[in-house]
N, C-alpha and C. Protein backbone atom coordinates (compact mmCIF):
# COMPACT_ATOMS: atom_id res chain seq x y z
N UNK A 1 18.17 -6.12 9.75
CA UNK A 1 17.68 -7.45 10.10
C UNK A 1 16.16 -7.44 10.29
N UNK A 2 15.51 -6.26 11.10
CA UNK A 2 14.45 -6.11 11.13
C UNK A 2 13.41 -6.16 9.82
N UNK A 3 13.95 -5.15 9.13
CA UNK A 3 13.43 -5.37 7.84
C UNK A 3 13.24 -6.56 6.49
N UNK A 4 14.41 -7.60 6.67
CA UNK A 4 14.54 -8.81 6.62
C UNK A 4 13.36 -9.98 6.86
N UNK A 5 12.97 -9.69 8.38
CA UNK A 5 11.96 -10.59 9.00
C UNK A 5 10.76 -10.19 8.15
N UNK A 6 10.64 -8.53 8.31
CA UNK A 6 8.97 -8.15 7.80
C UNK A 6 9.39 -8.57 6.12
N UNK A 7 9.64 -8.75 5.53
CA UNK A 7 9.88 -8.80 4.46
C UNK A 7 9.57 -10.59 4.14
N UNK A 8 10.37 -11.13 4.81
CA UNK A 8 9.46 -12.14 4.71
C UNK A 8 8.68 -12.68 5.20
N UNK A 9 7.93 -12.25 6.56
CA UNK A 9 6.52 -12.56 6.59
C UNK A 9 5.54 -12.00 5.82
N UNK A 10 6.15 -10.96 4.83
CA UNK A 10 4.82 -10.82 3.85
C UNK A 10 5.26 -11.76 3.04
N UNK A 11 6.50 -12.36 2.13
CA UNK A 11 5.92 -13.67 1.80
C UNK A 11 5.55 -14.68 1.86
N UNK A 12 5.96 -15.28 2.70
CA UNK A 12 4.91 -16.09 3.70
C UNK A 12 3.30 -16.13 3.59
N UNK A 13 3.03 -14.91 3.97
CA UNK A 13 1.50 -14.58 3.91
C UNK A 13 1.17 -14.84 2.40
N UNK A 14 1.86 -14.44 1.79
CA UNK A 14 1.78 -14.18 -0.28
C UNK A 14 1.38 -15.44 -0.38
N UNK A 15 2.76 -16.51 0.29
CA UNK A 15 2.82 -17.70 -0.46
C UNK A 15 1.51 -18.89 -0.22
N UNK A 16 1.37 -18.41 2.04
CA UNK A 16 0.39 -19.21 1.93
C UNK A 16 -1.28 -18.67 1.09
N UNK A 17 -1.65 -17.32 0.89
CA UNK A 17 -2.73 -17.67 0.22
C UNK A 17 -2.63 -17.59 -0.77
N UNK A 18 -1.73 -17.80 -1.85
CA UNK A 18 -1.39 -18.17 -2.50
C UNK A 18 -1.65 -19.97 -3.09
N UNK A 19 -1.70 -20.18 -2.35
CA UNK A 19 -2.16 -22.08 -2.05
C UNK A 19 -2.97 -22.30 -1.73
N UNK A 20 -3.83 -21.36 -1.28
CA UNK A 20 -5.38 -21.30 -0.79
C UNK A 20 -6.30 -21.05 -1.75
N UNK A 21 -5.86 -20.17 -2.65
CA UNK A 21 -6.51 -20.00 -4.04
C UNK A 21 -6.46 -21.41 -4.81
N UNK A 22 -5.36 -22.01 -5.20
CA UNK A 22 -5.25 -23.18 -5.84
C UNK A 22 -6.11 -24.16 -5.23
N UNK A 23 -6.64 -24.07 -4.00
CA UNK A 23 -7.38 -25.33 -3.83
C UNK A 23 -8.74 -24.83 -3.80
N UNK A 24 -9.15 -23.83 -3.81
CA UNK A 24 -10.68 -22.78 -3.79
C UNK A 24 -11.35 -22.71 -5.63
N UNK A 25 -12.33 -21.96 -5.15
CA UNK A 25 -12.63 -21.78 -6.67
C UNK A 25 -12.95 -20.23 -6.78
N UNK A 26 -13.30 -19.79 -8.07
CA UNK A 26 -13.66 -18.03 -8.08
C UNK A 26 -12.91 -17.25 -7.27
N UNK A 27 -11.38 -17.74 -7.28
CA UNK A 27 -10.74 -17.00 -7.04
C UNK A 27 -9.72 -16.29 -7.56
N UNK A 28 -8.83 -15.62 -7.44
CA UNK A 28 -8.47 -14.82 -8.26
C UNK A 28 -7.26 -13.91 -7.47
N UNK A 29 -6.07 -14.13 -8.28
CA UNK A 29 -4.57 -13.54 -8.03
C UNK A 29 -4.58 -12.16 -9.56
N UNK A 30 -4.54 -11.07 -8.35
CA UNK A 30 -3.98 -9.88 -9.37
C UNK A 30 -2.75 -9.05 -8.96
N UNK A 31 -2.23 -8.24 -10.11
CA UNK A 31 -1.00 -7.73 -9.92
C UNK A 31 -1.30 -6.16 -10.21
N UNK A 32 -1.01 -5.31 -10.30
CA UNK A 32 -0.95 -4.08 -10.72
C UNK A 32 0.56 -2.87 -10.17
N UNK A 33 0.01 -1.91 -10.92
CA UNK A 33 1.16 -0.36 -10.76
C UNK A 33 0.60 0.40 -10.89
N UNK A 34 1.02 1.79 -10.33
CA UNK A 34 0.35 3.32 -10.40
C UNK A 34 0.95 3.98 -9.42
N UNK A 35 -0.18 4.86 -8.83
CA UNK A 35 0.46 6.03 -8.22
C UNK A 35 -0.07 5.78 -7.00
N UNK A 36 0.88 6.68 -5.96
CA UNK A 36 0.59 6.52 -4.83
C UNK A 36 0.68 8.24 -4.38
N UNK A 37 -0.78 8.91 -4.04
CA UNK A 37 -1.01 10.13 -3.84
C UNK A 37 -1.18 10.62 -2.25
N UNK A 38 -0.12 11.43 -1.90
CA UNK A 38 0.07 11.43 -0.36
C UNK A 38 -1.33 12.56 0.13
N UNK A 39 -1.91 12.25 0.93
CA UNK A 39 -2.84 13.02 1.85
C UNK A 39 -2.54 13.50 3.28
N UNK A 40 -3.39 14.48 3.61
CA UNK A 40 -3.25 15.40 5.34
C UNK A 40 -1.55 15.68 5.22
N UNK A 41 -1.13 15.48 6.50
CA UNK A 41 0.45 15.80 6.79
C UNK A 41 1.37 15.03 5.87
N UNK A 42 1.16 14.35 5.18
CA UNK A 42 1.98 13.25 4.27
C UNK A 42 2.33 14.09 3.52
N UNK A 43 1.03 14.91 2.88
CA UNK A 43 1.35 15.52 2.27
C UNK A 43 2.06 17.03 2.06
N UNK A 44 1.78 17.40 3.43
CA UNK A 44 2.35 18.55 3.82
C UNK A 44 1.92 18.85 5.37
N UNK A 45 2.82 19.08 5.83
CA UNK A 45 2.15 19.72 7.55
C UNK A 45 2.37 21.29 7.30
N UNK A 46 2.15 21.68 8.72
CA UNK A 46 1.89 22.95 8.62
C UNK A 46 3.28 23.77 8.59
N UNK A 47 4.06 23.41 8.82
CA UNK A 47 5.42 24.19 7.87
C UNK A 47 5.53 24.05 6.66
N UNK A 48 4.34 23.26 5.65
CA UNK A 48 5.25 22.86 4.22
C UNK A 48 5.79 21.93 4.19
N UNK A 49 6.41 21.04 4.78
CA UNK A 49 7.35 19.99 4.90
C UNK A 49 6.07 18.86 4.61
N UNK A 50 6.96 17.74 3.39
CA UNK A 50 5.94 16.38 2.97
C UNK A 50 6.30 16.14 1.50
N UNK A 51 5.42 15.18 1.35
CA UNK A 51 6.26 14.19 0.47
C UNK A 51 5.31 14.50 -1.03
N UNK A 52 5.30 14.08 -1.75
CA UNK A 52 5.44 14.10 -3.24
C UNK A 52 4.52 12.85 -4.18
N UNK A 53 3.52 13.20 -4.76
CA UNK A 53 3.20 11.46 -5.32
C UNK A 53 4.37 11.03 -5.76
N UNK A 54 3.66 9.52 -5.30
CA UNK A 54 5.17 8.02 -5.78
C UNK A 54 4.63 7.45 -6.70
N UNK A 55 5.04 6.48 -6.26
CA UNK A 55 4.59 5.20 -7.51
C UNK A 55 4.48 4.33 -6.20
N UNK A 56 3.53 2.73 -7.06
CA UNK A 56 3.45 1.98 -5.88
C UNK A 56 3.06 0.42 -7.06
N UNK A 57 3.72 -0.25 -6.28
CA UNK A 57 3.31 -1.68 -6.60
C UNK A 57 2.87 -2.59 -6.07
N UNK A 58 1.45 -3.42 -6.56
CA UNK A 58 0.30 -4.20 -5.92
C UNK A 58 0.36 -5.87 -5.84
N UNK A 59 0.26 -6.34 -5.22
CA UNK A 59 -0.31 -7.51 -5.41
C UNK A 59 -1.64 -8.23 -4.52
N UNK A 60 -2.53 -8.94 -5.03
CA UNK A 60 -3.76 -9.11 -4.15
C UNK A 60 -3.88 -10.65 -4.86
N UNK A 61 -4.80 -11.60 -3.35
CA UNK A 61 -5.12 -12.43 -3.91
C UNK A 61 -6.74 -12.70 -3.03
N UNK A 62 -7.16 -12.54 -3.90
CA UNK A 62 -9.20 -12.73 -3.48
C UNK A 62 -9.32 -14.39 -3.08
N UNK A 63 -10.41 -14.63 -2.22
CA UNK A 63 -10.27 -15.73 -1.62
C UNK A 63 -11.97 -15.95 -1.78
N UNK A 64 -12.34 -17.32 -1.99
CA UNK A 64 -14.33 -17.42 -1.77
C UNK A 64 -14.10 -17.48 0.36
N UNK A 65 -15.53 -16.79 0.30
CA UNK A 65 -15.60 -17.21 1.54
C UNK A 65 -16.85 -18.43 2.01
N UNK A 66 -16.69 -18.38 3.02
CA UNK A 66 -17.72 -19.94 3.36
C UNK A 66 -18.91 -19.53 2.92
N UNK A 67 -19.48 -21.00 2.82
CA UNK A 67 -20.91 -21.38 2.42
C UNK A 67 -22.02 -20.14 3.00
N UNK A 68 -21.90 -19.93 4.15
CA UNK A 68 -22.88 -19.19 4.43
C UNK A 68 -22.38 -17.44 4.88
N UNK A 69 -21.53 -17.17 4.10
CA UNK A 69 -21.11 -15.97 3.24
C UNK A 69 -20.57 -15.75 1.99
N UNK A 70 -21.68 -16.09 1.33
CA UNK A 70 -21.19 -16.36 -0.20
C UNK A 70 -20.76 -14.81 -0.93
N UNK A 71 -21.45 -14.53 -0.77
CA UNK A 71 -21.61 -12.86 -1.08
C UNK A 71 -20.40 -12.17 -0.89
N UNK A 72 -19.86 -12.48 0.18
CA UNK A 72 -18.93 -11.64 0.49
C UNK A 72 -17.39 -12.76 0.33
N UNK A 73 -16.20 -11.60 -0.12
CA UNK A 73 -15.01 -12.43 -0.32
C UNK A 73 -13.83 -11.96 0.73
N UNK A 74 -12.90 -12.73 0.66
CA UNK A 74 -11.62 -12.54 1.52
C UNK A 74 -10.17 -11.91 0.76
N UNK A 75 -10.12 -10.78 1.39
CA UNK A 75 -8.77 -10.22 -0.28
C UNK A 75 -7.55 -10.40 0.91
N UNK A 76 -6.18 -10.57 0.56
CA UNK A 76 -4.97 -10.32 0.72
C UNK A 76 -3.94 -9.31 -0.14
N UNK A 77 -4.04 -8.77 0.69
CA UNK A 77 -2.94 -7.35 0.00
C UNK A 77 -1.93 -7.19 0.34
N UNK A 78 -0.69 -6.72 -0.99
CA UNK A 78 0.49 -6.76 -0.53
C UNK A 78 0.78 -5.47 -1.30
N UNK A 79 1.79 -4.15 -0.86
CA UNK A 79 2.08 -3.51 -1.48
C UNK A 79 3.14 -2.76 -1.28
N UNK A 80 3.94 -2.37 -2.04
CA UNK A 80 5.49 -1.48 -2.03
C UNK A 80 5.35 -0.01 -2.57
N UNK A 81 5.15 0.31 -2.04
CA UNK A 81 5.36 2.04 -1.99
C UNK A 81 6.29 3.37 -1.74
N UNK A 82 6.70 3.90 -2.93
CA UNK A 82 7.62 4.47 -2.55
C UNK A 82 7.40 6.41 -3.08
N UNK A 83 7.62 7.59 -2.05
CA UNK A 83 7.47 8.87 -2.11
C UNK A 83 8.58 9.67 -1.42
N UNK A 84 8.98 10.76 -2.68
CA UNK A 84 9.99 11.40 -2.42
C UNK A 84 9.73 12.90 -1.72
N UNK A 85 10.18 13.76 -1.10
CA UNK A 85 10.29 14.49 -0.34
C UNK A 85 10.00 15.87 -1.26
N UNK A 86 9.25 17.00 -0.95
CA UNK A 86 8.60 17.74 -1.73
C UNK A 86 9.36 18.74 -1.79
N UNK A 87 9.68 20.04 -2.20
CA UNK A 87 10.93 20.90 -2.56
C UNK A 87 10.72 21.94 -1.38
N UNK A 88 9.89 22.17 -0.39
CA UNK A 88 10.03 22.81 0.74
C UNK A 88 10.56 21.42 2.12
N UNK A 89 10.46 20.58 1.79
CA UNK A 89 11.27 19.61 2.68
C UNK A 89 12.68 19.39 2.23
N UNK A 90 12.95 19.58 0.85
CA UNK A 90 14.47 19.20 0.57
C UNK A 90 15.00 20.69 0.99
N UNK A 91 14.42 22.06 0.50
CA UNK A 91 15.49 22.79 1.02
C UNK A 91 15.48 23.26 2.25
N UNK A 92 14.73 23.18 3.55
CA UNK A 92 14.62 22.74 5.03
C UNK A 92 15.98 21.88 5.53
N UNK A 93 15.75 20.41 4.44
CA UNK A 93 17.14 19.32 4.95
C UNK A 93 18.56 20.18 4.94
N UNK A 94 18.44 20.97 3.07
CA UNK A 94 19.94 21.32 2.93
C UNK A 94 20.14 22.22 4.07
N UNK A 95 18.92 23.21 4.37
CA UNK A 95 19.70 24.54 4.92
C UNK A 95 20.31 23.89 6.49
N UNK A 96 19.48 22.71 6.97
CA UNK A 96 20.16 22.05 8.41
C UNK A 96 21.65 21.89 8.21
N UNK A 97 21.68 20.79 7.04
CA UNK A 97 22.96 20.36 6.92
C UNK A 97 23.83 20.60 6.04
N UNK A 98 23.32 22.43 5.87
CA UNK A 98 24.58 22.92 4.86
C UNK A 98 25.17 22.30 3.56
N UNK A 99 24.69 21.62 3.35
CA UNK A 99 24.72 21.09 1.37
C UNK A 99 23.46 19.77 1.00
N UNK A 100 24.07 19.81 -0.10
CA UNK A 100 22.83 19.41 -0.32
C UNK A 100 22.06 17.68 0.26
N UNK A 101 21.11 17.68 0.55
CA UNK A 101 20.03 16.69 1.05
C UNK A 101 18.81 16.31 0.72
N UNK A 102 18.24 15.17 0.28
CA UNK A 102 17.33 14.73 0.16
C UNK A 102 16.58 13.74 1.29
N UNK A 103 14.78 13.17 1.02
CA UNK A 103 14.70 12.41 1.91
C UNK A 103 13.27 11.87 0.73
N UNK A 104 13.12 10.44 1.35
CA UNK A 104 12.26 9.26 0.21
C UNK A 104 11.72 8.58 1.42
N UNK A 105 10.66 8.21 1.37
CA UNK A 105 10.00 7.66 2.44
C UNK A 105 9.42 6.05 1.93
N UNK A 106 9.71 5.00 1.96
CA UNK A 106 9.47 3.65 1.19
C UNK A 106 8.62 2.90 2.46
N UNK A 107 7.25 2.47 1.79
CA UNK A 107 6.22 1.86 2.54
C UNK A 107 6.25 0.34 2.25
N UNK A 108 6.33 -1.02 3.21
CA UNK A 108 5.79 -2.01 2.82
C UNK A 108 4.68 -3.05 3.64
N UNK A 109 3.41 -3.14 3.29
CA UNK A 109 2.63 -3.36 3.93
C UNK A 109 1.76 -4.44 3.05
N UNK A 110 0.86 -5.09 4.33
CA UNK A 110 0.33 -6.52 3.69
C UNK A 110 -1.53 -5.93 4.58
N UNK A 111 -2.30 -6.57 4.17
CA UNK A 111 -3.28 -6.14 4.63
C UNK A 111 -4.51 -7.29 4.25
N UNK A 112 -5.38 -7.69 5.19
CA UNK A 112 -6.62 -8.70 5.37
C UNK A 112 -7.49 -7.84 5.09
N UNK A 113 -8.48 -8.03 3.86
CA UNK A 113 -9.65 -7.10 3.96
C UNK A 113 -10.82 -7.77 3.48
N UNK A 114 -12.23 -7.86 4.06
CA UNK A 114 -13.48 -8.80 3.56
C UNK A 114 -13.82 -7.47 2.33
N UNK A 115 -14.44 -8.45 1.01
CA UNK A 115 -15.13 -7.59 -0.21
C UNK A 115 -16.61 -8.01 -0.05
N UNK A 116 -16.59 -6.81 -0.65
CA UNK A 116 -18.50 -6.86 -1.37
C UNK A 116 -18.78 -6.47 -2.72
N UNK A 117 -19.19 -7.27 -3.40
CA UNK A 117 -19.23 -7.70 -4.63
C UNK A 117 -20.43 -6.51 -4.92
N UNK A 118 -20.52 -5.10 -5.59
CA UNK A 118 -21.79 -4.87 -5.64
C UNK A 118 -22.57 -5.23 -6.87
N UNK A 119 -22.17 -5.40 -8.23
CA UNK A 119 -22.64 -6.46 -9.31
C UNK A 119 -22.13 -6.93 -9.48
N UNK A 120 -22.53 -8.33 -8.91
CA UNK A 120 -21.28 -9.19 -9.37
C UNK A 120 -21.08 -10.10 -10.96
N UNK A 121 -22.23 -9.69 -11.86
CA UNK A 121 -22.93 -10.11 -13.16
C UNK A 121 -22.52 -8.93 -13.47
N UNK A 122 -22.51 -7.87 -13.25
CA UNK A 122 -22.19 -6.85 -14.34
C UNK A 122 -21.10 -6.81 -14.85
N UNK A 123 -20.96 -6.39 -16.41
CA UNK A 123 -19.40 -6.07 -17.41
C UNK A 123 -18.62 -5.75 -16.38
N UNK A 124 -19.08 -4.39 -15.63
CA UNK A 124 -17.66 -4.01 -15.17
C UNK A 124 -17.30 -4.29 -13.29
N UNK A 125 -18.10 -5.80 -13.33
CA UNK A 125 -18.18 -6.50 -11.92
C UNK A 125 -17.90 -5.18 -10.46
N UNK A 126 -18.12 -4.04 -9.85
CA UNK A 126 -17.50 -3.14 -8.98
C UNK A 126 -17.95 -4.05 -8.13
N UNK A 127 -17.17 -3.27 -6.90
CA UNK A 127 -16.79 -4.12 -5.48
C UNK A 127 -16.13 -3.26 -4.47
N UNK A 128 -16.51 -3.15 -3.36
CA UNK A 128 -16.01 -2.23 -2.11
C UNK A 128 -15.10 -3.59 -1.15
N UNK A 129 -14.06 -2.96 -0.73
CA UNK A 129 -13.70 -3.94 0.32
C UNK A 129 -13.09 -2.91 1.53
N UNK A 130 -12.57 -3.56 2.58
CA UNK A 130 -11.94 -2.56 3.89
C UNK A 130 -11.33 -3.39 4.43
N UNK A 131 -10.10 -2.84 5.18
CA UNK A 131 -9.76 -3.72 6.16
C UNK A 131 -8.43 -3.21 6.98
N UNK A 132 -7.70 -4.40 7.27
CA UNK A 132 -6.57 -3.81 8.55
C UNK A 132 -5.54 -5.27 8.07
N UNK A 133 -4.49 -3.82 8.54
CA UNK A 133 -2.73 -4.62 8.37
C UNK A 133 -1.87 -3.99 9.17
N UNK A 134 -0.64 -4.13 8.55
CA UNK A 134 0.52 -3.83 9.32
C UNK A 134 1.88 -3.62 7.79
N UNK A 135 2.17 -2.12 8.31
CA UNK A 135 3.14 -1.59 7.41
C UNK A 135 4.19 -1.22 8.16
N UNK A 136 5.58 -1.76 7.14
CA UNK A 136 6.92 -1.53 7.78
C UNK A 136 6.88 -0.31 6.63
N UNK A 137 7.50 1.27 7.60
CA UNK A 137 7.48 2.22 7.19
C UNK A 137 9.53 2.75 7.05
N UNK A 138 10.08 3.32 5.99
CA UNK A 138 11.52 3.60 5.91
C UNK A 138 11.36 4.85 5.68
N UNK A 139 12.03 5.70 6.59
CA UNK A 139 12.47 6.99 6.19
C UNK A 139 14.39 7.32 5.82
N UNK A 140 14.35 7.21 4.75
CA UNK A 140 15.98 7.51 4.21
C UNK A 140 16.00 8.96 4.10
N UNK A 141 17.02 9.72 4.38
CA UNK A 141 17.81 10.84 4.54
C UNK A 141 19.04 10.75 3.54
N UNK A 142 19.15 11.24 2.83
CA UNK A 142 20.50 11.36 1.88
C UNK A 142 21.29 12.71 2.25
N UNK A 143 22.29 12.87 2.37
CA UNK A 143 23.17 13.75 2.88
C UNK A 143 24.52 14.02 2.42
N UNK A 144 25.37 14.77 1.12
CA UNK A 144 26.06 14.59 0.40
C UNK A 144 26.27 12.77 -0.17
N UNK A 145 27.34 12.49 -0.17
CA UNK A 145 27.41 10.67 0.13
C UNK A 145 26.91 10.15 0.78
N UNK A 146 26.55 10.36 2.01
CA UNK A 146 25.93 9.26 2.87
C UNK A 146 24.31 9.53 3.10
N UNK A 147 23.68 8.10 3.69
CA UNK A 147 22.39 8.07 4.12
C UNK A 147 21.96 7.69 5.74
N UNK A 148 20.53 8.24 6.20
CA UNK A 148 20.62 7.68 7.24
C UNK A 148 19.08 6.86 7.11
N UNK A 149 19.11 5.90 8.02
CA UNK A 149 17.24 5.30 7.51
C UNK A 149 16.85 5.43 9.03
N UNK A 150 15.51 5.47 9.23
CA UNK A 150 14.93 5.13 10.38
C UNK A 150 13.61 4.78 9.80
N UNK A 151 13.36 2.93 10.67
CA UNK A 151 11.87 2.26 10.60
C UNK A 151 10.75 2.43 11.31
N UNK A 152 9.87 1.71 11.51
CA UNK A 152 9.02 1.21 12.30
C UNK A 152 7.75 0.47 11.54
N UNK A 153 7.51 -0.40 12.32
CA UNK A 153 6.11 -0.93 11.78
C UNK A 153 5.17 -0.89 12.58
N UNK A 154 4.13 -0.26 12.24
CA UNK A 154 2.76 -0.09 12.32
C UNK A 154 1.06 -0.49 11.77
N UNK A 155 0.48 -0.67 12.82
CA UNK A 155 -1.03 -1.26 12.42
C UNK A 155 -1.43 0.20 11.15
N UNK A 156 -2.44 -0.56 10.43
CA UNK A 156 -2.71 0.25 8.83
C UNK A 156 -4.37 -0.10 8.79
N UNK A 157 -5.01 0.52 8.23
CA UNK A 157 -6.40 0.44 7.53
C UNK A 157 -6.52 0.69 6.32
N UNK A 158 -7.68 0.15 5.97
CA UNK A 158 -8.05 0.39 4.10
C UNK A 158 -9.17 0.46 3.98
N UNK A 159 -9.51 1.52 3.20
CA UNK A 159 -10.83 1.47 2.40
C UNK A 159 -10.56 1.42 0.75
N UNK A 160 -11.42 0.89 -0.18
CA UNK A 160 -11.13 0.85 -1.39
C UNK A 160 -12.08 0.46 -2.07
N UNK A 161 -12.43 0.56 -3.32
CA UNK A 161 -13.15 0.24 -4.29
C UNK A 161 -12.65 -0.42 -5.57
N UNK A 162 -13.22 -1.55 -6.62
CA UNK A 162 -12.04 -2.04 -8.09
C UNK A 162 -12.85 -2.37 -8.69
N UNK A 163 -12.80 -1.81 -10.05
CA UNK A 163 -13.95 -2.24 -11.47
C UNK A 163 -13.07 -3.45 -12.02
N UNK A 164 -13.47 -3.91 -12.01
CA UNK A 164 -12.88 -5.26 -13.42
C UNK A 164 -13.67 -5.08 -14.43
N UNK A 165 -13.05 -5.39 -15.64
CA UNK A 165 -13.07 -5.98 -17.14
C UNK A 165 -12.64 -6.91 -17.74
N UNK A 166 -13.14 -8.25 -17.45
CA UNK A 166 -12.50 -9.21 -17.97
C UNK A 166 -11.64 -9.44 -16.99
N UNK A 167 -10.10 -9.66 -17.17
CA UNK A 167 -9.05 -10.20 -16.86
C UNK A 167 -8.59 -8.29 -16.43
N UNK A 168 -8.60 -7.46 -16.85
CA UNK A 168 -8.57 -6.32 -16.71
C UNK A 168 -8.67 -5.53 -15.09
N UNK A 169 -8.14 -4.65 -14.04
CA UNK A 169 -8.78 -3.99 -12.82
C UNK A 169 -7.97 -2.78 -13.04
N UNK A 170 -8.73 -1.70 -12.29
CA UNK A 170 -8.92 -0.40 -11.66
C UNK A 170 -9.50 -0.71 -10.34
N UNK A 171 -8.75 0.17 -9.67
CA UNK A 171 -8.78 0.48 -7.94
C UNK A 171 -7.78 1.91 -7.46
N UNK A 172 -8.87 2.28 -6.80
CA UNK A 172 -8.50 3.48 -5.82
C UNK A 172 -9.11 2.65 -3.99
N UNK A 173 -8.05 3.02 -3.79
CA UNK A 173 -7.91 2.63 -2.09
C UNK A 173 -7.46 4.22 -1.26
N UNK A 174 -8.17 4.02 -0.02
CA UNK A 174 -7.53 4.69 1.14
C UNK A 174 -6.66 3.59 2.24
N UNK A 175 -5.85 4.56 2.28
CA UNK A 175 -5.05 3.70 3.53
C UNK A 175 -4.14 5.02 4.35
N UNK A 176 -4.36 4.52 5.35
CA UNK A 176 -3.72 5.29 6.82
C UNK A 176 -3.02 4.54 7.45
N UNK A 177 -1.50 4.94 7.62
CA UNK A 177 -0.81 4.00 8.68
C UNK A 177 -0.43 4.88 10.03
N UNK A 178 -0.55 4.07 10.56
CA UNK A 178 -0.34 4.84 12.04
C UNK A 178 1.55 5.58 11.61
N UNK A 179 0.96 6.66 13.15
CA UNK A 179 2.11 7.95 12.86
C UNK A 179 3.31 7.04 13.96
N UNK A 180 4.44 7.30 13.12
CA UNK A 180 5.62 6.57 13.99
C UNK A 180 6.03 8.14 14.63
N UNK A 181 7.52 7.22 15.33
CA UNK A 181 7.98 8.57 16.36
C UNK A 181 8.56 9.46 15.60
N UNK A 182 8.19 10.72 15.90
CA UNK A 182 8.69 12.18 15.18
C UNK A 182 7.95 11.96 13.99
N UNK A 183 6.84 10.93 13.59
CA UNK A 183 6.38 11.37 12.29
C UNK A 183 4.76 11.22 12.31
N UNK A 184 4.01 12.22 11.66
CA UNK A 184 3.34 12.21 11.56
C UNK A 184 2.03 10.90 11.05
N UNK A 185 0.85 10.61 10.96
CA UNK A 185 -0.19 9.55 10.37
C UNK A 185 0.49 9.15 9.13
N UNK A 186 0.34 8.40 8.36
CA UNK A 186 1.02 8.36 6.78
C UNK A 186 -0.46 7.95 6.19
N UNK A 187 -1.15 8.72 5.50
CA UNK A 187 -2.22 8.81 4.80
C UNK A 187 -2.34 9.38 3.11
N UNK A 188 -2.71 7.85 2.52
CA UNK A 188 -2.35 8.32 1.13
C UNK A 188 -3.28 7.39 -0.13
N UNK A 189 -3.89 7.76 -1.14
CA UNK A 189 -4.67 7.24 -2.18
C UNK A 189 -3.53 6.65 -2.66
N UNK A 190 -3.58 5.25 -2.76
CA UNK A 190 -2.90 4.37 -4.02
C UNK A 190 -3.92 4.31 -5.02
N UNK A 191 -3.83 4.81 -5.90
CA UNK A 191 -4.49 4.28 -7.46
C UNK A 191 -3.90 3.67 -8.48
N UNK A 192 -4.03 2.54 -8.93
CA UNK A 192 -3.72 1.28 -9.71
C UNK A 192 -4.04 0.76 -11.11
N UNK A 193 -4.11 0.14 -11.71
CA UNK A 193 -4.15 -0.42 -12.95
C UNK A 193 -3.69 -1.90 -13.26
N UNK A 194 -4.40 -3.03 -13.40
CA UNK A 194 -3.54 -3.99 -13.55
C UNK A 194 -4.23 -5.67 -14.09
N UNK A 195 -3.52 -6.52 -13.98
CA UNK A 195 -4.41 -7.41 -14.44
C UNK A 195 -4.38 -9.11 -13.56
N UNK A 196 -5.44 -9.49 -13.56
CA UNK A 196 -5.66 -10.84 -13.14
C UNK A 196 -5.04 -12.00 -13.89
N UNK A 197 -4.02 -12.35 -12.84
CA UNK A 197 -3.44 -13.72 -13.58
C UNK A 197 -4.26 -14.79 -13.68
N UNK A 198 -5.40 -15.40 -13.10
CA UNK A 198 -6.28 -16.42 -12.85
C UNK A 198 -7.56 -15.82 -12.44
């Protein structure tokens, strides 16, 4: 049920700026896919135990900001992320529970971040943005037939950079979500590919 709610207050958030663009101008709804590359303990703590690059899927919608911050823009980020468990964490699970076990860790998080346009005339327009959200984090456990999940949601940060071409983007982002209970920071490069619907 929990997961339910967060799930749709990120569309909610989607939908309203989503409608905010339609009444703005120079703005701009993009979509993208790629990889999602785990860092620090994500990627391994100091037993070995950690997760695996994923895959991850984007959505953003850029916003103008007021008159007397022209320069700078308003992004909304939405993203689904998902990383599987690395082969010194799966055979750790089996040897606990005596056959075989897996574990997948699925991220979903929305995030407010102000941009800075650094040419904004140039071909390949680059741009820095940063900011802060909130990610509902799933840890699934697979265990012969059955699974077990445990959540939480947590405050998140971003740093990131995105070339455009045209209708065209590239972006590499940092993002850190706070460490839930029994788990470590979740710190990881999403890198992307994708294109501007408007």
């Amino acid at each position: 049920m929990k997961t339910s709610w967060w799930c749709l207050s990120v569309f909610l958030c989607g939908f309203g700026a989503t409608r905010a663009v339609a009444q703005g101008t120079r703005s701009h709804i993009g979509i993208g896919i790629g990889r999602s590359i785990p860092n620090g303990a994500f990627r391994s703590d100091t037993t070995g135990e950690g997760f695996v690059g994923g895959w991850v899927v984007t959505g953003h919608v850029t916003l103008r900001a007021p008159l007397q911050l022209q320069r700078l823009r308003l992004r909304i980020d939405a993203a689904y992320v998902r990383n599987g468990a690395n082969d010194r964490l799966k055979a750790d699970l089996t040897t606990a529970f005596g056959q075989s076990a897996d574990e997948r860790l699925t991220l979903l998080g929305a995030d407010a971040s102000a941009v800075y346009p650094l040419a904004p005339k140039s071909r390949f327009a680059p741009s820095l943005f940063g900011g802060i959200g909130m990610w509902h984090s799933t840890i699934t456990v697979s265990v012969g037939g059955g699974s077990t999940h445990t959540s939480a949601t947590k405050l998140a940060w971003q740093l990131g950079g995105e070339l455009t071409l045209g209708r065209l983007f590239l972006e590499l982002r940092y993002v850190a979500v706070g460490p839930a209970k029994g788990y470590p920071r979740t710190s990881f490069f999403p890198v992307s590919v994708g294109v501007r619907l408007r």
